[in-house]
Protein backbone atom coordinates (compact mmCIF):
# COMPACT_ATOMS: atom_id res chain seq x y z
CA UNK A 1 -41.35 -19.00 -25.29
CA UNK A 2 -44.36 -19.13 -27.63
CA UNK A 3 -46.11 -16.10 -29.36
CA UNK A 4 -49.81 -16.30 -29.85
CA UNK A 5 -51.76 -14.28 -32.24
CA UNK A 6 -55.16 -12.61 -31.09
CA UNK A 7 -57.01 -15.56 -32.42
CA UNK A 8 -55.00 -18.51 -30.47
CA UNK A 9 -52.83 -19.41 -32.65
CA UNK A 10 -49.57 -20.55 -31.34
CA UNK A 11 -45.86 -19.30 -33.00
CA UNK A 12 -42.72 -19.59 -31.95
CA UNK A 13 -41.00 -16.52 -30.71
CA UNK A 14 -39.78 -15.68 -34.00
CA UNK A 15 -43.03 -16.07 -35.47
CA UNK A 16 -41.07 -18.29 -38.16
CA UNK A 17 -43.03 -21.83 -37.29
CA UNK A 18 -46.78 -22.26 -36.80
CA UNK A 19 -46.76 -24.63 -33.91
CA UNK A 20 -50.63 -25.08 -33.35
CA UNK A 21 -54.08 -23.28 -34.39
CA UNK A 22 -56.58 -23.67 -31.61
CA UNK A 23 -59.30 -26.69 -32.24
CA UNK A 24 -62.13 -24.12 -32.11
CA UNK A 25 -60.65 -21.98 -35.00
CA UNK A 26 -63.17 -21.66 -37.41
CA UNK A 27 -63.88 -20.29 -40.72
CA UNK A 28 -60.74 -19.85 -43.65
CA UNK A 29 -57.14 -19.37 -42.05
CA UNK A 30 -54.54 -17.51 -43.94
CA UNK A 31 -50.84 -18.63 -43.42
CA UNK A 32 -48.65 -15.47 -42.50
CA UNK A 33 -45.77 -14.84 -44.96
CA UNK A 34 -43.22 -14.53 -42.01
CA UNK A 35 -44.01 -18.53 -41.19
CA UNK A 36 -41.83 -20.84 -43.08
CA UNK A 37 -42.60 -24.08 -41.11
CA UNK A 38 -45.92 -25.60 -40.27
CA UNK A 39 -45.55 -28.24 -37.59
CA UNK A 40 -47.30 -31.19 -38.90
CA UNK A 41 -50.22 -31.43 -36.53
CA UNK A 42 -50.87 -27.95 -36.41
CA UNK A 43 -54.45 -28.35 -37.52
CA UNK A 44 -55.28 -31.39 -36.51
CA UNK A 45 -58.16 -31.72 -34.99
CA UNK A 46 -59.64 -28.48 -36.59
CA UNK A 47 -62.98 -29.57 -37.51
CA UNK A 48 -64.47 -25.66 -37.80
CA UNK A 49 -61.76 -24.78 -40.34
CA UNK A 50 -63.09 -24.41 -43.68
CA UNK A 51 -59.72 -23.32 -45.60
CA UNK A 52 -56.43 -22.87 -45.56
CA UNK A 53 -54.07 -20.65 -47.78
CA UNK A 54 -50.10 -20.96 -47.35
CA UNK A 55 -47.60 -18.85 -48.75
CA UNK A 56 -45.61 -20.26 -52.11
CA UNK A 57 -42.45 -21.72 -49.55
CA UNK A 58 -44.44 -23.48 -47.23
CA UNK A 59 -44.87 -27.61 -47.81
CA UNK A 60 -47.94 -28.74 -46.77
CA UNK A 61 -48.80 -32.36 -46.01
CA UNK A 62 -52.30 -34.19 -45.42
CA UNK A 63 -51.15 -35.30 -42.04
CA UNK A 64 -51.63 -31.66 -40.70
CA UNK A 65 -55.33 -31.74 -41.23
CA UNK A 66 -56.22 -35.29 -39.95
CA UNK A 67 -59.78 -35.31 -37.90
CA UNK A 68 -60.67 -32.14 -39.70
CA UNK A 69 -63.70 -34.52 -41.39
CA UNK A 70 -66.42 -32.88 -43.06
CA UNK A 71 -64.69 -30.18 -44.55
CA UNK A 72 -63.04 -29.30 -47.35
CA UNK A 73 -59.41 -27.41 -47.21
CA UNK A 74 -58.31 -25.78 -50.29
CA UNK A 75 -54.63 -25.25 -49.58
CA UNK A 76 -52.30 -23.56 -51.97
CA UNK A 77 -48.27 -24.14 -51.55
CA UNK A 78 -45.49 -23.94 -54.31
CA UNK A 79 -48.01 -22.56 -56.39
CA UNK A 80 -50.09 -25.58 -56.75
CA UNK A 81 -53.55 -26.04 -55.41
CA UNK A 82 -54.64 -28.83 -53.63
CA UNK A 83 -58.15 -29.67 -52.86
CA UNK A 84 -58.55 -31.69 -49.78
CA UNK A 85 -61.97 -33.45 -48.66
CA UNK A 86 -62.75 -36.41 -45.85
């Protein structure tokens, strides 16, 4: 089973792991402090996103935002900000 929030985006049941934010999301996402996993896909593709903010335990790698050209994703994990632009 698979919980989605009102704007698409796709949790497990436990809410614990961010599976997949829909293609057409657009504008800044803020990563819920109950998720402790991102899959690492979950935003590809994302080319509407403008940000993304993640919660001090989550790990964040540049293959999640692959074909999100043409924008730039601020993304903050382990207290460390990363500024990421194609």
């Amino acid at each position: 089973m698979a919980y989605f929030d009102k704007h698409g985006v796709e949790y497990t049941d436990d809410k614990e792991m961010l599976v997949r934010c829909p293609q057409d999301y657009e504008g800044d996402f803020v990563v819920p402090n109950h998720v402790f996993v991102i899959i690492h896909d979950a935003f590809v593709g994302c080319t509407k996103l403008t940000s993304v903010v993640a919660p001090n335990h989550i790990d964040i790698n540049d293959h999640m935002f692959e074909g999100c050209k043409g924008i730039a994703i601020s993304v903050v994990p382990n207290g460390k900000k990363y500024s990421l632009t194609w």
